[in-house]
C-alpha atoms as a PDB file:
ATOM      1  CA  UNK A   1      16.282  -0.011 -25.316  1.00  0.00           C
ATOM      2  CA  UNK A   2      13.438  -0.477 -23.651  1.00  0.00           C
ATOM      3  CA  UNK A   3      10.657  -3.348 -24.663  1.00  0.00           C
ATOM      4  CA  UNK A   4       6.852  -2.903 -23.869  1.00  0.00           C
ATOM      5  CA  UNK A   5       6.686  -6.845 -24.703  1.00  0.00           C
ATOM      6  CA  UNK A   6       9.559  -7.475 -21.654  1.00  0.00           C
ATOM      7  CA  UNK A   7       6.561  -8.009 -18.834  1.00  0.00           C
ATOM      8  CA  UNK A   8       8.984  -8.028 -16.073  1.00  0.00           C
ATOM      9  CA  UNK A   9      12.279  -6.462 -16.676  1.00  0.00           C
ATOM     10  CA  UNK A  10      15.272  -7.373 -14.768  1.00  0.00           C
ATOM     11  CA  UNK A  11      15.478  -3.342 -13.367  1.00  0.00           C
ATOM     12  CA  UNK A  12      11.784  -4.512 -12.082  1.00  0.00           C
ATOM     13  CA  UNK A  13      11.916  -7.953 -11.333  1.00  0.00           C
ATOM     14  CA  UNK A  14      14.272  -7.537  -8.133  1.00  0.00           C
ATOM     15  CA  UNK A  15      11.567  -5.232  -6.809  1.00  0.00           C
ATOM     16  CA  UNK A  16       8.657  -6.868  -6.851  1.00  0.00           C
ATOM     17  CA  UNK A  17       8.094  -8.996  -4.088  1.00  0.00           C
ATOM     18  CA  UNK A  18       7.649 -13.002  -4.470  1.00  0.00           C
ATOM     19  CA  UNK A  19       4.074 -14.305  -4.549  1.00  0.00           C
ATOM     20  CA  UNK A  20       2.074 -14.367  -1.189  1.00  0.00           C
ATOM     21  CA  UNK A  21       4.811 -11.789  -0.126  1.00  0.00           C
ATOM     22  CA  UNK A  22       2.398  -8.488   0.628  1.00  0.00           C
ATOM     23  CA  UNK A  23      -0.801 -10.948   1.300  1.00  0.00           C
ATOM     24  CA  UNK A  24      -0.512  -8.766   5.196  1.00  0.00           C
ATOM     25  CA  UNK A  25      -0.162  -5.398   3.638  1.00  0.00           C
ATOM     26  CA  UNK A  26      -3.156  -2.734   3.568  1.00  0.00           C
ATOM     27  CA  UNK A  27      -1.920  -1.018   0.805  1.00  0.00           C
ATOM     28  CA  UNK A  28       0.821  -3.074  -1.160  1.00  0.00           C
ATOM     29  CA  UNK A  29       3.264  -1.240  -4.251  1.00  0.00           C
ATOM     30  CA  UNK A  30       1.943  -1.818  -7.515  1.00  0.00           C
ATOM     31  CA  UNK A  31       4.900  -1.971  -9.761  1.00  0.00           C
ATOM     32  CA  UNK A  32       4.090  -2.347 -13.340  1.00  0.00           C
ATOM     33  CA  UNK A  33       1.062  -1.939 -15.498  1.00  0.00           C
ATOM     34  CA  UNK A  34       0.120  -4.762 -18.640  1.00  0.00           C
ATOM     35  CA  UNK A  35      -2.274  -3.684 -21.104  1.00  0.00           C
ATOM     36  CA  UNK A  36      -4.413  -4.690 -24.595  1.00  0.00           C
ATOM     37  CA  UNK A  37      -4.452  -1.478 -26.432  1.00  0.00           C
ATOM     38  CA  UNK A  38      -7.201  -2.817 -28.485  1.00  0.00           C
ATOM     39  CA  UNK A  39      -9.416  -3.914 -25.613  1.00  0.00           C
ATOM     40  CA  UNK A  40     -10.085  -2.689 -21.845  1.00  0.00           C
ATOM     41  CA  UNK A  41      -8.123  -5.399 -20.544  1.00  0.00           C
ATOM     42  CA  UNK A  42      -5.679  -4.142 -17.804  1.00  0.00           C
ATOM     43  CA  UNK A  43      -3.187  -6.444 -14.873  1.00  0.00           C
ATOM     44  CA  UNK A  44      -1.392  -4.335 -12.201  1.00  0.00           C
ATOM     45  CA  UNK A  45       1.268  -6.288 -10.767  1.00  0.00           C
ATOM     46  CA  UNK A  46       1.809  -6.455  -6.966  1.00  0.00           C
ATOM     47  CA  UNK A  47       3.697  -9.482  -6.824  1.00  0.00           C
ATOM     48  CA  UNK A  48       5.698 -12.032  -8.853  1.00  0.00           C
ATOM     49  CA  UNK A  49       7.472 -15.718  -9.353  1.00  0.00           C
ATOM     50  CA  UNK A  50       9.696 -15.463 -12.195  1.00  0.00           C
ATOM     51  CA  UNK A  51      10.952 -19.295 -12.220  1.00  0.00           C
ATOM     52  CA  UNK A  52       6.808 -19.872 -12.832  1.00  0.00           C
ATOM     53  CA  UNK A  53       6.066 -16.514 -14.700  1.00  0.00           C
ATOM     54  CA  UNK A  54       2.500 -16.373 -12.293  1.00  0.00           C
ATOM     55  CA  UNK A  55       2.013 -12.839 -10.714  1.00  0.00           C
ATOM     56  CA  UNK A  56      -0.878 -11.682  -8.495  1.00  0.00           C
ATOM     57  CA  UNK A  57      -2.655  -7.981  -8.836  1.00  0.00           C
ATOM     58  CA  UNK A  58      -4.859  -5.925 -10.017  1.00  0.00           C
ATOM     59  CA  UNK A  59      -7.247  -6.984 -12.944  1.00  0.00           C
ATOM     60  CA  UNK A  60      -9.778  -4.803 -14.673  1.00  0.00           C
ATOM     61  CA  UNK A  61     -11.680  -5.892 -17.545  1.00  0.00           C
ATOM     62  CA  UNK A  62     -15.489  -6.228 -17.555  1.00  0.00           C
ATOM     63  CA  UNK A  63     -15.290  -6.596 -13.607  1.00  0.00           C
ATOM     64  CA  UNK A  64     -12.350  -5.372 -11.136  1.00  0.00           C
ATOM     65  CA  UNK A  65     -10.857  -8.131  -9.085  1.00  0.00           C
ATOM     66  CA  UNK A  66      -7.457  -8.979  -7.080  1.00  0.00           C
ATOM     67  CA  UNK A  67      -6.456 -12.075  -8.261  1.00  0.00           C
ATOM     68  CA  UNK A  68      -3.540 -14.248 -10.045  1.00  0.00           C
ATOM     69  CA  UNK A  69      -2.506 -14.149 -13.889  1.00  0.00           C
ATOM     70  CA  UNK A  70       0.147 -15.900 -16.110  1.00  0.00           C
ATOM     71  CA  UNK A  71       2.354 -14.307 -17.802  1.00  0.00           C
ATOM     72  CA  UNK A  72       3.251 -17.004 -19.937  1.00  0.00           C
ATOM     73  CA  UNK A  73      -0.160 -17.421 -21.111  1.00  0.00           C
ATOM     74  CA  UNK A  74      -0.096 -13.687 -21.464  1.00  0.00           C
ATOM     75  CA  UNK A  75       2.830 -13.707 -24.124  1.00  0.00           C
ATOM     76  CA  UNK A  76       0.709 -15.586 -26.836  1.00  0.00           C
ATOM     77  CA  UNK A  77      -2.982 -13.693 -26.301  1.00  0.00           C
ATOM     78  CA  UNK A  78      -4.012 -11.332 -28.493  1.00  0.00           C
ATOM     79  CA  UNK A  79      -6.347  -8.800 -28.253  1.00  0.00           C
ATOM     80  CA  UNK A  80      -9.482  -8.411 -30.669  1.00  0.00           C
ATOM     81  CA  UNK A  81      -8.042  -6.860 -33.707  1.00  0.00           C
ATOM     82  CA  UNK A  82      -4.720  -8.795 -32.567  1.00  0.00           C
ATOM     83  CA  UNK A  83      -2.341  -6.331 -30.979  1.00  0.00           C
ATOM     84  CA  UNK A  84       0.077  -7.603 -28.511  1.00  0.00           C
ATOM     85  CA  UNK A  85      -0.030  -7.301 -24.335  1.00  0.00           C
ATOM     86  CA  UNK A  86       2.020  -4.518 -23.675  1.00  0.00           C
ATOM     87  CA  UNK A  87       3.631  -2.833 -20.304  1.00  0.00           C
ATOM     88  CA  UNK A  88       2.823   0.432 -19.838  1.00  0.00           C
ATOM     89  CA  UNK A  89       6.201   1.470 -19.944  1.00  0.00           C
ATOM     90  CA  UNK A  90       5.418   5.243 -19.018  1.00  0.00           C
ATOM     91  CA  UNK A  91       3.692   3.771 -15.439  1.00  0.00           C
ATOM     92  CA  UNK A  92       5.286   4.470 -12.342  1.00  0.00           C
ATOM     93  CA  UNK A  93       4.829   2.348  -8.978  1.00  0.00           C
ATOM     94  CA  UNK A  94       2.207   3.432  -6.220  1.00  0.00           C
ATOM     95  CA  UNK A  95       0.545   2.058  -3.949  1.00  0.00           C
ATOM     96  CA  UNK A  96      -2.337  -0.085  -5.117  1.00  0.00           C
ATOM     97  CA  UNK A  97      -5.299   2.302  -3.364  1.00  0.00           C
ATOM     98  CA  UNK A  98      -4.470   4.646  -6.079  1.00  0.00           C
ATOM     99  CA  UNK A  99      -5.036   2.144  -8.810  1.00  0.00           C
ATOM    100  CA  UNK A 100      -8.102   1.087  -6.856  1.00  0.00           C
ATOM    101  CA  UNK A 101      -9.397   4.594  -6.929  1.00  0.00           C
ATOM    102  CA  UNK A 102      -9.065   4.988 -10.925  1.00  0.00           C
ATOM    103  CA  UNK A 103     -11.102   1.715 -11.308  1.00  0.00           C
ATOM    104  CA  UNK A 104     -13.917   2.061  -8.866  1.00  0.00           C
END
């Protein structure tokens, strides 16, 4: 079974590269997609320590920045009308240019 509330699956989590890992890449993989369905709060992971639960990508929300998130912290927010972070679990990886260009 799969879990939407499993950030980083084990299938996933030998994937994605350690932190600082793709800092020399144009164009790194993103490889999974977190989300607040009752918000427009949205991380795309690039990158990942799981012995610290801290991953770097992709964050949209009011403004659209690359930067570093907890996932720890992530497991007890809630959203406005308090629903649950979820992975997208229908996302597929690509590179992060095409997230870019879906978030201009």
């Amino acid at each position: 079974m799969t879990d939407a509330y499993d950030y980083v699956p084990a299938c996933l989590a030998s994937q994605v590269p350690p932190l600082y890992a793709t800092e020399s890449l144009a164009d790194p993989t993103v490889w999974l997609k977190l989300f607040t369905p009752d918000s427009n709060w949205t991380w795309y992971l690039t990158e990942y320590d799981p012995e610290e639960q801290l991953a770097f990508g992709l964050v949209v929300g009011p403004g659209t920045e690359l930067g570093y998130f907890s996932l720890a912290e992530m497991k007890d927010s809630r959203g406005p009308l308090g629903s649950r972070i979820e992975r997208d679990l229908h996302f597929q990886p690509q590179p992060l240019s095409q997230v870019q260009a879906k978030h201009p």
